[in-house]
PDB file of N, CA and C in Angstrom:
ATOM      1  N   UNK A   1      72.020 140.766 113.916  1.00  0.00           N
ATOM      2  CA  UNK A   1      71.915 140.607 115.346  1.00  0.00           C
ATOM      3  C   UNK A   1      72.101 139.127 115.692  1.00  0.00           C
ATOM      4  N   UNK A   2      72.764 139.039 116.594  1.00  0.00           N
ATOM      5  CA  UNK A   2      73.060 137.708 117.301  1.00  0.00           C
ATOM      6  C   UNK A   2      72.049 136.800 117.597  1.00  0.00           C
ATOM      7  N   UNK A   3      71.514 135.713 117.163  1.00  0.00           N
ATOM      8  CA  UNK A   3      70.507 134.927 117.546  1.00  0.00           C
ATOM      9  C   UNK A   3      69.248 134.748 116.899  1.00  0.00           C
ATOM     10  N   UNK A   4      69.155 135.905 115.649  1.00  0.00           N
ATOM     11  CA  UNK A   4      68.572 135.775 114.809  1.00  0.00           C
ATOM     12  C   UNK A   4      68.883 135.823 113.103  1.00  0.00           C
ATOM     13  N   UNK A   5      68.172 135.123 112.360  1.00  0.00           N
ATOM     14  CA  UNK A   5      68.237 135.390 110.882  1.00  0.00           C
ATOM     15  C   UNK A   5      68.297 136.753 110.373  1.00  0.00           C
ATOM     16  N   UNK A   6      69.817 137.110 109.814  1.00  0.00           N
ATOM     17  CA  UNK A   6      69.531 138.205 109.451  1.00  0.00           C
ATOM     18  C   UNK A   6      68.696 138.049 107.615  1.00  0.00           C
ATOM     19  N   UNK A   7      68.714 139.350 107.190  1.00  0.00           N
ATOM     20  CA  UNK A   7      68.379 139.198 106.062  1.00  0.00           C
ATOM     21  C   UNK A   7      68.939 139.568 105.083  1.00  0.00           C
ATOM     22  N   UNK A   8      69.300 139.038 103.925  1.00  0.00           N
ATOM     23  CA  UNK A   8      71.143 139.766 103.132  1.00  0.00           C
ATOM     24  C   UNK A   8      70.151 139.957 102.634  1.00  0.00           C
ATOM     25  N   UNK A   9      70.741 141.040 101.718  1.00  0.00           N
ATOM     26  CA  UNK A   9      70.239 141.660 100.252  1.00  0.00           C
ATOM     27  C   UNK A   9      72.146 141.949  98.986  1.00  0.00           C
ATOM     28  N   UNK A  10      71.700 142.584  98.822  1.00  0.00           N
ATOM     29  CA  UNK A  10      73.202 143.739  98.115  1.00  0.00           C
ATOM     30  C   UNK A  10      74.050 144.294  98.654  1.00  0.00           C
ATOM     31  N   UNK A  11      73.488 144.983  99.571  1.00  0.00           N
ATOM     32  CA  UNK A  11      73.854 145.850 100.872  1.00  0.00           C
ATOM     33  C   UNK A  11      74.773 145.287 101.523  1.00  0.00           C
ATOM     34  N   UNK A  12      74.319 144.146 102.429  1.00  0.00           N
ATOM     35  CA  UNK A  12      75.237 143.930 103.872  1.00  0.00           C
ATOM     36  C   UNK A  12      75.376 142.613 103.133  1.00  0.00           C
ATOM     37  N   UNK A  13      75.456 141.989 101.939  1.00  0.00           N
ATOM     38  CA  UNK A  13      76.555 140.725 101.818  1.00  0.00           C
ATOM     39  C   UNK A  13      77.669 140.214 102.087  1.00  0.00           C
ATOM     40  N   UNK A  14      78.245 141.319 101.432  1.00  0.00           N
ATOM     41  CA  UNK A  14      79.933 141.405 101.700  1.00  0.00           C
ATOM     42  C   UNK A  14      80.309 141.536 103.185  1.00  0.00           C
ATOM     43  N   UNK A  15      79.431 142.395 103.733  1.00  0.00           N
ATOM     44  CA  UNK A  15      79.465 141.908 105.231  1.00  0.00           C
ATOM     45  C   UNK A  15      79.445 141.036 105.981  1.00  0.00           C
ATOM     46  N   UNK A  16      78.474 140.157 105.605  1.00  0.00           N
ATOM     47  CA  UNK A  16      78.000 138.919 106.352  1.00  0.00           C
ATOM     48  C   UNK A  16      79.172 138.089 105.881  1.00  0.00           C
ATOM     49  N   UNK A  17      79.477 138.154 104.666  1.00  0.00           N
ATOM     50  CA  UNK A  17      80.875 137.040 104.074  1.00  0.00           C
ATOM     51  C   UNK A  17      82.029 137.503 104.926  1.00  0.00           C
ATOM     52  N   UNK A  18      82.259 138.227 105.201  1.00  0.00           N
ATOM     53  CA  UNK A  18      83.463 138.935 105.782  1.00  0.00           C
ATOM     54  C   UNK A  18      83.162 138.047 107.224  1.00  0.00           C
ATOM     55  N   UNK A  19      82.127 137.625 108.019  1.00  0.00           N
ATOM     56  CA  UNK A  19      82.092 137.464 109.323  1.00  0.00           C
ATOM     57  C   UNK A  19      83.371 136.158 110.049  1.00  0.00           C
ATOM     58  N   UNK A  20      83.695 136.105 110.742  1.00  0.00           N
ATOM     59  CA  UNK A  20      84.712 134.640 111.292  1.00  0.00           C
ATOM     60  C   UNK A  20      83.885 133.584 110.944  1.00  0.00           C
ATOM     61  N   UNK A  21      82.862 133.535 110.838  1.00  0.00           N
ATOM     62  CA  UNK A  21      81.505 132.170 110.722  1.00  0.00           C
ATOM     63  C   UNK A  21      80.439 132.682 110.193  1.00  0.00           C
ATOM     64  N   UNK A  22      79.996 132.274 108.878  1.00  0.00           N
ATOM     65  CA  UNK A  22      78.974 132.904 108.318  1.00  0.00           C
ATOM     66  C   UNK A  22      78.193 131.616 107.364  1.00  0.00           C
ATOM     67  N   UNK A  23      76.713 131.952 107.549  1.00  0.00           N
ATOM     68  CA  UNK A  23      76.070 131.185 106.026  1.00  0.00           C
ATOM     69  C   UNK A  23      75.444 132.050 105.939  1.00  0.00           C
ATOM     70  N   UNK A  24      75.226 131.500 104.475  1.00  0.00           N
ATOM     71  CA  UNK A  24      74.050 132.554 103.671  1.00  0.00           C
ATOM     72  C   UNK A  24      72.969 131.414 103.330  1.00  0.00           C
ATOM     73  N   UNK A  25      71.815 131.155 103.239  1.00  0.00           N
ATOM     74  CA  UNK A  25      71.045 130.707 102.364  1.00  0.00           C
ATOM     75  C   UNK A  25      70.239 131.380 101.839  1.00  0.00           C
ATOM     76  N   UNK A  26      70.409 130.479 100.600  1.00  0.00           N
ATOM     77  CA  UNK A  26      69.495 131.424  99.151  1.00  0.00           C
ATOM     78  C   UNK A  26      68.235 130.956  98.917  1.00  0.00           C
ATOM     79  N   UNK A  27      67.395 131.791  98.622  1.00  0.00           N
ATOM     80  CA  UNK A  27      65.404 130.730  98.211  1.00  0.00           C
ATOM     81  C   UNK A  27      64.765 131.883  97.840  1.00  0.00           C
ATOM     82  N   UNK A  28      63.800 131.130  97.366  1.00  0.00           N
ATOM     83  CA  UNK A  28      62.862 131.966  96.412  1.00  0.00           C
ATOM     84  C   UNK A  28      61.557 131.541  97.217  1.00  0.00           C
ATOM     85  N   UNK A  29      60.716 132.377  96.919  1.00  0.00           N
ATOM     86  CA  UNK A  29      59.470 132.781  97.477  1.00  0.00           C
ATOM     87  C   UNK A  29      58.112 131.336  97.033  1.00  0.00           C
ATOM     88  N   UNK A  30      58.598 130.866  96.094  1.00  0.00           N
ATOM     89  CA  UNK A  30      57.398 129.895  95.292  1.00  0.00           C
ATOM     90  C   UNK A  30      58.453 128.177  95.798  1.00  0.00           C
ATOM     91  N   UNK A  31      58.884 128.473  96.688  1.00  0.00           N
ATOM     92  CA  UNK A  31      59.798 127.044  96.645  1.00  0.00           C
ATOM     93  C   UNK A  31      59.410 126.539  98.044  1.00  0.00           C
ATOM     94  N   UNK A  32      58.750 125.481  98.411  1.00  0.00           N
ATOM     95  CA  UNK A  32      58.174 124.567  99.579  1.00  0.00           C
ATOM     96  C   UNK A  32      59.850 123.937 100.721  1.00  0.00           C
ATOM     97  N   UNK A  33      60.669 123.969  99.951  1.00  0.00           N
ATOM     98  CA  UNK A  33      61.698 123.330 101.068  1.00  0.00           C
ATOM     99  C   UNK A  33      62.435 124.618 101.712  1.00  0.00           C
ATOM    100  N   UNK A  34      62.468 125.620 100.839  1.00  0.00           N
ATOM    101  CA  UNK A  34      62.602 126.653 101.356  1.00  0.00           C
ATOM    102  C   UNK A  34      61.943 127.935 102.409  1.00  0.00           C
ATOM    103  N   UNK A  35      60.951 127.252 102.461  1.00  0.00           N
ATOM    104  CA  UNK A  35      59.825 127.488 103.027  1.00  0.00           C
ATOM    105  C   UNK A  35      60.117 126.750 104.707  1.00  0.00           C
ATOM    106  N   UNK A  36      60.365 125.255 104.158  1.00  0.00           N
ATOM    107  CA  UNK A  36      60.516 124.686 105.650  1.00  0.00           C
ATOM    108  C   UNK A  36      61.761 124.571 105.852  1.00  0.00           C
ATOM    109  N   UNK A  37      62.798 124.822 104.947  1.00  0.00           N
ATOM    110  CA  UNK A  37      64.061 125.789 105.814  1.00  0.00           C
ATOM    111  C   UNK A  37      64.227 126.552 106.952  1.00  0.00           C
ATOM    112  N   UNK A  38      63.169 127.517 106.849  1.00  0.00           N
ATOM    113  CA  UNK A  38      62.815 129.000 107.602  1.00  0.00           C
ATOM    114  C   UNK A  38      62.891 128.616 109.027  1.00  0.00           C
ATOM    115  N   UNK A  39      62.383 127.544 109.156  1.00  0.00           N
ATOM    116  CA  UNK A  39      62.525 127.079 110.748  1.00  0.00           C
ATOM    117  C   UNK A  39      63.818 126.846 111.087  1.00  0.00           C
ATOM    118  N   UNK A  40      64.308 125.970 110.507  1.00  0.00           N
ATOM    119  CA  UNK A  40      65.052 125.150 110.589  1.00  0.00           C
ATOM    120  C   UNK A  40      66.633 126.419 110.991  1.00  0.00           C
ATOM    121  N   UNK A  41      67.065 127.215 110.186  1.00  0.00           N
ATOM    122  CA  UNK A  41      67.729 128.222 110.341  1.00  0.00           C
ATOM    123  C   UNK A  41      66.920 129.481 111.536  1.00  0.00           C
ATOM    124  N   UNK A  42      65.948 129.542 112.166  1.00  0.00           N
ATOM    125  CA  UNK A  42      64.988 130.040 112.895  1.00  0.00           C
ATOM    126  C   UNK A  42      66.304 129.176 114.244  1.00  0.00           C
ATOM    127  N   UNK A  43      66.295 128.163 114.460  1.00  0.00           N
ATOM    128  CA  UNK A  43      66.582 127.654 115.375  1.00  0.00           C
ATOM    129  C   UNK A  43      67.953 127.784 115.436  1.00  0.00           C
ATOM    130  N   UNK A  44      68.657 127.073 114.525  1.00  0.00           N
ATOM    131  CA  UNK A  44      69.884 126.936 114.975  1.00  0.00           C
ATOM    132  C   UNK A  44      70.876 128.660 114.571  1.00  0.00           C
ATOM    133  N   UNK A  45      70.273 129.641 114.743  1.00  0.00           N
ATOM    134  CA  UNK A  45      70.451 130.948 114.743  1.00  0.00           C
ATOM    135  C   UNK A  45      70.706 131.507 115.994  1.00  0.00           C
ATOM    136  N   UNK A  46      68.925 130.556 116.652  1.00  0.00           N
ATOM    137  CA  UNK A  46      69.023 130.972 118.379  1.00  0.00           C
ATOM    138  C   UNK A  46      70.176 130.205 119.371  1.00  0.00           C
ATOM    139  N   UNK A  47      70.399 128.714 118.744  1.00  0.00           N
ATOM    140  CA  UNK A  47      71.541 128.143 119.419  1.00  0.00           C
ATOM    141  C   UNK A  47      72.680 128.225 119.458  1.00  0.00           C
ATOM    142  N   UNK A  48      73.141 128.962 118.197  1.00  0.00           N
ATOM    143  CA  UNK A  48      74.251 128.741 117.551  1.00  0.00           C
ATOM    144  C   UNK A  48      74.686 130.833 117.253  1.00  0.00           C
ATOM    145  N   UNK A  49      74.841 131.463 118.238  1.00  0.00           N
ATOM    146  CA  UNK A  49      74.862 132.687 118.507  1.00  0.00           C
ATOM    147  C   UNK A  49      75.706 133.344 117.546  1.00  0.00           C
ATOM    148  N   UNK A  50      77.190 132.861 117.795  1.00  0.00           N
ATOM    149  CA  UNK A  50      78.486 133.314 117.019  1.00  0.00           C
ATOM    150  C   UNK A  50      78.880 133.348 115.666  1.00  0.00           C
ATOM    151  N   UNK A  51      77.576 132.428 115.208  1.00  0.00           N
ATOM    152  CA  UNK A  51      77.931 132.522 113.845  1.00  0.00           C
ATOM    153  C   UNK A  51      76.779 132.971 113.230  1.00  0.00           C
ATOM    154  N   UNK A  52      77.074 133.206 112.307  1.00  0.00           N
ATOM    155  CA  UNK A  52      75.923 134.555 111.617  1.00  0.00           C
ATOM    156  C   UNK A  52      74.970 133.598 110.769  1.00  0.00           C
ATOM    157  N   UNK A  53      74.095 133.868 110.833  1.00  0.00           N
ATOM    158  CA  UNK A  53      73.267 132.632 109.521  1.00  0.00           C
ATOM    159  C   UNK A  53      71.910 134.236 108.939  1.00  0.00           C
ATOM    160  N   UNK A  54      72.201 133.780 107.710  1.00  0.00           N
ATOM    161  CA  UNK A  54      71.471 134.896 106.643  1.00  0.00           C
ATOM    162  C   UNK A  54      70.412 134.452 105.617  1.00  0.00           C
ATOM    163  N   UNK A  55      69.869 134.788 105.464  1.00  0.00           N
ATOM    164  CA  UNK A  55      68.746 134.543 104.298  1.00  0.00           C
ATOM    165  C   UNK A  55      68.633 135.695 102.880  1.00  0.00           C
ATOM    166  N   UNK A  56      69.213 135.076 102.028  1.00  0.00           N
ATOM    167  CA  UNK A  56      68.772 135.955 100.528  1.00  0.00           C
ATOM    168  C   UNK A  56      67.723 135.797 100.112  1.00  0.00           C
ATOM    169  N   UNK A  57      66.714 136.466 100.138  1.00  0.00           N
ATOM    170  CA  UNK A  57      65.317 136.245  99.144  1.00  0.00           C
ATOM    171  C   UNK A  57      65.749 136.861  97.479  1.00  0.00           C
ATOM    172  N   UNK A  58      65.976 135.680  97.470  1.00  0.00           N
ATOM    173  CA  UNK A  58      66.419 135.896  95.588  1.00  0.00           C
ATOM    174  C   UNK A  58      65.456 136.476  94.819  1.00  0.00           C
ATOM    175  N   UNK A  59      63.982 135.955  95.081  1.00  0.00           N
ATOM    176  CA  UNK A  59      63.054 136.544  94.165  1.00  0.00           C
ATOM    177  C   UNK A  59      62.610 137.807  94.447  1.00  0.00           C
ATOM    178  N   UNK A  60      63.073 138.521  94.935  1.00  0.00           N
ATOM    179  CA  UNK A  60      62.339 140.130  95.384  1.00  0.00           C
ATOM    180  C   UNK A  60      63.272 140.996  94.133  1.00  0.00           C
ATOM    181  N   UNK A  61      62.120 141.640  93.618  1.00  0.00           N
ATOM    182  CA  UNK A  61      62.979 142.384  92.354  1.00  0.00           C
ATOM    183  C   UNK A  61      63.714 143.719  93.321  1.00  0.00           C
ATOM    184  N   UNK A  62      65.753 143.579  92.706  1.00  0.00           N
ATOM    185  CA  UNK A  62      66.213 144.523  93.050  1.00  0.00           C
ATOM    186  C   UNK A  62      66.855 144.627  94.063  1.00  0.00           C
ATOM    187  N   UNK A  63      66.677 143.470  94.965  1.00  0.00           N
ATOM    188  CA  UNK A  63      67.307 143.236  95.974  1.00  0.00           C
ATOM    189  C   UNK A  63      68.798 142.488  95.928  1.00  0.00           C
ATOM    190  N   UNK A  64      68.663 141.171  95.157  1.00  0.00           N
ATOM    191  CA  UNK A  64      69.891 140.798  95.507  1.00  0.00           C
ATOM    192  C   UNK A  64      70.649 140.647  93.974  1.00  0.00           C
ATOM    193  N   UNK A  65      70.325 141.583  93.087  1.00  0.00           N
ATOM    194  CA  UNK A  65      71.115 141.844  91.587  1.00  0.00           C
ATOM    195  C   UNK A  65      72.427 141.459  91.715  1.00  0.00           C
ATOM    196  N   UNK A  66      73.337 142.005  92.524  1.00  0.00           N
ATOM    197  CA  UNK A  66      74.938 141.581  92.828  1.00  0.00           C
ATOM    198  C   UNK A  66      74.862 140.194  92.884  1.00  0.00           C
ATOM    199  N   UNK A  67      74.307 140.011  93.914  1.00  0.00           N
ATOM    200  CA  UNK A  67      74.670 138.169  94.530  1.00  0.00           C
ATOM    201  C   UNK A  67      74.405 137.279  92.931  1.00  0.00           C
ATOM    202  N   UNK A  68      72.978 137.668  92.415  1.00  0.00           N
ATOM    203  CA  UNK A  68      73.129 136.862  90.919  1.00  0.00           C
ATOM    204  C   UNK A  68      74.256 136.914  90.253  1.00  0.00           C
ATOM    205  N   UNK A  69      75.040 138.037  90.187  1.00  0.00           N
ATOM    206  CA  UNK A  69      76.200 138.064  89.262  1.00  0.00           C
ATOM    207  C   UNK A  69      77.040 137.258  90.098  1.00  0.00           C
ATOM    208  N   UNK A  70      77.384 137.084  91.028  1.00  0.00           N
ATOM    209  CA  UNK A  70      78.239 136.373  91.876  1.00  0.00           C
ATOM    210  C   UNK A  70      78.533 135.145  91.392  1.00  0.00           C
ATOM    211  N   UNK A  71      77.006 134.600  91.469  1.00  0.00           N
ATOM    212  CA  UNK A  71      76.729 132.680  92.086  1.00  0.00           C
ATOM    213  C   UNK A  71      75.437 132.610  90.587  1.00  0.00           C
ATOM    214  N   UNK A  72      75.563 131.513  90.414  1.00  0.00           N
ATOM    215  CA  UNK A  72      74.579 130.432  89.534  1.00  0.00           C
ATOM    216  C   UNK A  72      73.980 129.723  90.392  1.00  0.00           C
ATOM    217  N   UNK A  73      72.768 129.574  90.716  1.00  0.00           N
ATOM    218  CA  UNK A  73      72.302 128.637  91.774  1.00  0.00           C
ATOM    219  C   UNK A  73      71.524 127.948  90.748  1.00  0.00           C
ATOM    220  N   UNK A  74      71.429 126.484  90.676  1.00  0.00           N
ATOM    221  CA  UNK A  74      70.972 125.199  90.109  1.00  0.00           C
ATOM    222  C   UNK A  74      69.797 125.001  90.859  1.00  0.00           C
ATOM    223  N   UNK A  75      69.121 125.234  92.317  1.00  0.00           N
ATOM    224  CA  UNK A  75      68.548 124.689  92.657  1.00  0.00           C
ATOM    225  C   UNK A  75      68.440 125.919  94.027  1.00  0.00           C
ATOM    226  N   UNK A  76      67.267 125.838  94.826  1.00  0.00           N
ATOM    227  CA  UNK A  76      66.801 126.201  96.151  1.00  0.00           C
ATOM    228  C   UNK A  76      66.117 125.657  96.685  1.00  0.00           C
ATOM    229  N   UNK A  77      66.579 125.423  97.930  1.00  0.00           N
ATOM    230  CA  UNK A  77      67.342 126.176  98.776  1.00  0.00           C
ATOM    231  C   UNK A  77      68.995 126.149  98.129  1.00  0.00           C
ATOM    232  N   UNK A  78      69.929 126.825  98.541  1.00  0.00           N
ATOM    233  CA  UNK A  78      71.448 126.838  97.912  1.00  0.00           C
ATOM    234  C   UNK A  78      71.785 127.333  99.536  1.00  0.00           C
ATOM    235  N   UNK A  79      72.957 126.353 100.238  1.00  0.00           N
ATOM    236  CA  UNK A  79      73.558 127.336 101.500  1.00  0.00           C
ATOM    237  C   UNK A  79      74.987 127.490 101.209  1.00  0.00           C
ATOM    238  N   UNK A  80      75.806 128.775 101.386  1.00  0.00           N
ATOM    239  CA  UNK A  80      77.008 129.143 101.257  1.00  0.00           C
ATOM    240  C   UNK A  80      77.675 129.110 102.944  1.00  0.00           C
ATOM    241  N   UNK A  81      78.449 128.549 102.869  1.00  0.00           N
ATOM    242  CA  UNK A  81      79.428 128.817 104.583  1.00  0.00           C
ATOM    243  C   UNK A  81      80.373 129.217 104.015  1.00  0.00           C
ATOM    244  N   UNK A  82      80.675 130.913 104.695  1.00  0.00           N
ATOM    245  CA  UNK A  82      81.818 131.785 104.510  1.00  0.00           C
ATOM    246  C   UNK A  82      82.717 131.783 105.664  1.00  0.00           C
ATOM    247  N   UNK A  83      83.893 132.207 105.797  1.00  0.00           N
ATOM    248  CA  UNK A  83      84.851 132.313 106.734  1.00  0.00           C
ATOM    249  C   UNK A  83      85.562 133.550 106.717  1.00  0.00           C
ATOM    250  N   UNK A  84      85.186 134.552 106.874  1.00  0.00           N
ATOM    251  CA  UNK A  84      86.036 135.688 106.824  1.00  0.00           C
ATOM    252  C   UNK A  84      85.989 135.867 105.097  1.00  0.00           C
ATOM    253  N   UNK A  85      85.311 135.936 104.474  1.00  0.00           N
ATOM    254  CA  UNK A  85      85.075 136.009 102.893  1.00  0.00           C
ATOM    255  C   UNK A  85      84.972 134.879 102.025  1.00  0.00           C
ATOM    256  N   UNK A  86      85.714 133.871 102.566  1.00  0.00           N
ATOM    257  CA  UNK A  86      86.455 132.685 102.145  1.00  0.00           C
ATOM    258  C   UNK A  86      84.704 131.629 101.762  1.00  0.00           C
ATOM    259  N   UNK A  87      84.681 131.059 100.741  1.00  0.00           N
ATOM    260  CA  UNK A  87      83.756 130.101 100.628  1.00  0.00           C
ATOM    261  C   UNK A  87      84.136 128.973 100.719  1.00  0.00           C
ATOM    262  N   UNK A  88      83.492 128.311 101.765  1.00  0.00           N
ATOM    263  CA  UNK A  88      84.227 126.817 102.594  1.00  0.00           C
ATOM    264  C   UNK A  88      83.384 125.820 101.922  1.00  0.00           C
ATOM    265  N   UNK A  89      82.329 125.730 101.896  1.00  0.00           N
ATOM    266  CA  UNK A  89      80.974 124.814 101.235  1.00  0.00           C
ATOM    267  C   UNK A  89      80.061 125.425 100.846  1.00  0.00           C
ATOM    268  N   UNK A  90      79.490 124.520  99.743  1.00  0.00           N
ATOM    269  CA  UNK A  90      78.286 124.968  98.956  1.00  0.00           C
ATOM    270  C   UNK A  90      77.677 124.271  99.481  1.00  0.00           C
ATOM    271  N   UNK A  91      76.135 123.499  99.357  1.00  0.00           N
ATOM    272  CA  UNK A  91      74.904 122.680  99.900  1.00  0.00           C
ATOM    273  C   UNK A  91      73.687 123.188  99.117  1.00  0.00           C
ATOM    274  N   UNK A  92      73.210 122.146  98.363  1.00  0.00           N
ATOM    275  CA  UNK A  92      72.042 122.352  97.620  1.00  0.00           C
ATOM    276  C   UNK A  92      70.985 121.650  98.250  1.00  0.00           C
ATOM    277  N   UNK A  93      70.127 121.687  98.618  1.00  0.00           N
ATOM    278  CA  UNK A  93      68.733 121.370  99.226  1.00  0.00           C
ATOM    279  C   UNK A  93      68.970 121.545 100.582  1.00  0.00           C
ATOM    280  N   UNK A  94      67.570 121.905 101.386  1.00  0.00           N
ATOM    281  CA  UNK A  94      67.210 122.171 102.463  1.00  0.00           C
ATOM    282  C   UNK A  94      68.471 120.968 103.266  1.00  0.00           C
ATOM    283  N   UNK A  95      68.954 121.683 104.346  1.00  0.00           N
ATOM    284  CA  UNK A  95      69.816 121.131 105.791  1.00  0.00           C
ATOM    285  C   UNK A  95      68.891 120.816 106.481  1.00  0.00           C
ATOM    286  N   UNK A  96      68.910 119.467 106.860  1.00  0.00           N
ATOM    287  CA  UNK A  96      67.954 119.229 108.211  1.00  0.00           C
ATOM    288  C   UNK A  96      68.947 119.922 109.507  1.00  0.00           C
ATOM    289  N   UNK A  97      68.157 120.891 110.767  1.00  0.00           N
ATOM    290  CA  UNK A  97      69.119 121.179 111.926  1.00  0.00           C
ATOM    291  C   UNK A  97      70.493 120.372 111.997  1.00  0.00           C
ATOM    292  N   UNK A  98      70.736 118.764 112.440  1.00  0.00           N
ATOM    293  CA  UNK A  98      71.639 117.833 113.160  1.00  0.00           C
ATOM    294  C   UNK A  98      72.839 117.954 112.245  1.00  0.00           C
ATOM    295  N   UNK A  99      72.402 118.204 111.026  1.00  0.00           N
ATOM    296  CA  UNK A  99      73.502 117.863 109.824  1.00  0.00           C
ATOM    297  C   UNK A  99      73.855 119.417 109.878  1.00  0.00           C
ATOM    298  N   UNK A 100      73.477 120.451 109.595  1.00  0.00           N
ATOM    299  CA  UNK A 100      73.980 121.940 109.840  1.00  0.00           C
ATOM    300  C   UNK A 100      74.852 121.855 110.669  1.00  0.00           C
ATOM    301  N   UNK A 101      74.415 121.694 112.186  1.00  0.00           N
ATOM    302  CA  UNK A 101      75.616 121.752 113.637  1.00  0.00           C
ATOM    303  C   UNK A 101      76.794 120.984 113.224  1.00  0.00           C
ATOM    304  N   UNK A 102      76.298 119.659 112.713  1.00  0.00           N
ATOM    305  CA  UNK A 102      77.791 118.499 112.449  1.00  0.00           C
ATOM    306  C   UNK A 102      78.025 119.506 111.536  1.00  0.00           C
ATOM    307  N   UNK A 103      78.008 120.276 110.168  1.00  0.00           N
ATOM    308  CA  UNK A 103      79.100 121.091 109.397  1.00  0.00           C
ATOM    309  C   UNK A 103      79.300 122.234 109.802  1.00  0.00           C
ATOM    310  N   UNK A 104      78.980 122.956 111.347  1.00  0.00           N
ATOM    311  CA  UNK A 104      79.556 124.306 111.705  1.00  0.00           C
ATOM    312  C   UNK A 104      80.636 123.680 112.492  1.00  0.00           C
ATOM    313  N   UNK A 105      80.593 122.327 113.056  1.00  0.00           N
ATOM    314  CA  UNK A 105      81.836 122.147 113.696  1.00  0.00           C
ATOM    315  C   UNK A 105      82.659 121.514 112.715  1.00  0.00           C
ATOM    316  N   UNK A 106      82.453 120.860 111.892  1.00  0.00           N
ATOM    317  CA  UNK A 106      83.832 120.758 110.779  1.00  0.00           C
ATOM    318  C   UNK A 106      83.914 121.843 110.253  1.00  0.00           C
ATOM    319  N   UNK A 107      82.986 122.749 109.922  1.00  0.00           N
ATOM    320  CA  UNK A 107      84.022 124.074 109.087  1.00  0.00           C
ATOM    321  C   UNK A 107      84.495 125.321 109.590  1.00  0.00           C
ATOM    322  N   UNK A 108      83.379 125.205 111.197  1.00  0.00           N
ATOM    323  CA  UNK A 108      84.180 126.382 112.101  1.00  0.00           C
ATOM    324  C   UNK A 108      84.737 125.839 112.960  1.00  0.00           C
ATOM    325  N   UNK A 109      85.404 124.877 113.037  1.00  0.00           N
ATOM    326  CA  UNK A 109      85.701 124.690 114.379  1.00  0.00           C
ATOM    327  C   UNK A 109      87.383 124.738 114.776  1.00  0.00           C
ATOM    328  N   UNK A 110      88.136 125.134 113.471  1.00  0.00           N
ATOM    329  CA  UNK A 110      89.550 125.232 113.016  1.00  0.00           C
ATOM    330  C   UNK A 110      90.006 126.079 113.983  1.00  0.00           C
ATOM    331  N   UNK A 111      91.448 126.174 113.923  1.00  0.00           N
ATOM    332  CA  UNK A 111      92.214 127.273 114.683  1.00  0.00           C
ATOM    333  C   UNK A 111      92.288 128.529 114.349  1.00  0.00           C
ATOM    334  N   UNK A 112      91.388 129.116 113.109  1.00  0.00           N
ATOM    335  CA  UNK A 112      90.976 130.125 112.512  1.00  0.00           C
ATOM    336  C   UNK A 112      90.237 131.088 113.485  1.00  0.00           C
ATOM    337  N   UNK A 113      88.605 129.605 114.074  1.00  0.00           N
ATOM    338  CA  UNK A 113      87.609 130.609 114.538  1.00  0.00           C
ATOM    339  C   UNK A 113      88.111 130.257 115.992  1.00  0.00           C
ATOM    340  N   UNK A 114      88.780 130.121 117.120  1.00  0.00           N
ATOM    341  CA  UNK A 114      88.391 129.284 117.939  1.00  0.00           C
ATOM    342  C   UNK A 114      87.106 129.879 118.950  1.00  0.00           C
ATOM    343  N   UNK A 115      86.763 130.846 118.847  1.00  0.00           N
ATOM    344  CA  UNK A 115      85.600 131.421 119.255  1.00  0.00           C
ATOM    345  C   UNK A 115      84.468 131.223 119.386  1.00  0.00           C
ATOM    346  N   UNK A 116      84.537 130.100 118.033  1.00  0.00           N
ATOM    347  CA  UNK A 116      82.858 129.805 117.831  1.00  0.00           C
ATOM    348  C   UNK A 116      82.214 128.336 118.305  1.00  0.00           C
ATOM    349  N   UNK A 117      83.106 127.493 118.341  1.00  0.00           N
ATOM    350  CA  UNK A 117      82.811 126.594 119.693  1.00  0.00           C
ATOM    351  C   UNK A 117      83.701 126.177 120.538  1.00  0.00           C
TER     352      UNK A 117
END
């Protein structure tokens, strides 16, 4: 839904990757920056309508088995920006808000999406 964090699992990944403007971020349940992530994607979800922003809870047994086979994550928080499937950037540690917006307009802001700002 538009304006809020959705929540990936297995299921609707490939979906959310598929979107014109998409992130995913990845975190685990015992991790403090990931923790104060939650806001941080809380907000710019509500501002930032058109583009999809997702949350993987990696540590829930059973949930996101695929995505492990996918990706190696070194570290969490991990954020993926997709483009219609396409993986545009990786980002390892928590995004403060200001720096997120500055990389949805360099990576959505092409003649790809023009929709999204």
């Amino acid at each position: 839904m538009a304006g809020t964090v959705i929540s990936v699992s297995d299921e609707n990944y490939e979906e959310v990757k598929r979107a014109p403007a998409a992130i995913v971020a990845y975190g685990i349940g015992s991790c403090q920056p990931c923790a104060e992530y939650d806001p941080i994607l809380e907000s710019v979800a509500a501002k930032h309508t058109r583009i999809q922003i997702g949350k993987a809870k990696m540590h829930v047994p059973g949930r996101c088995r695929g995505i492990k086979k996918q990706h190696t994550f070194e570290t969490y928080p991990t954020t993926h920006f997709f483009s219609k499937g396409e993986l545009l950037l990786t980002r390892e540690g928590k995004i403060e808000e200001a720096e997120l917006t500055a990389l949805f307009r360099q990576h959505f802001s092409d003649s790809r999406l023009p929709q999204v700002f």
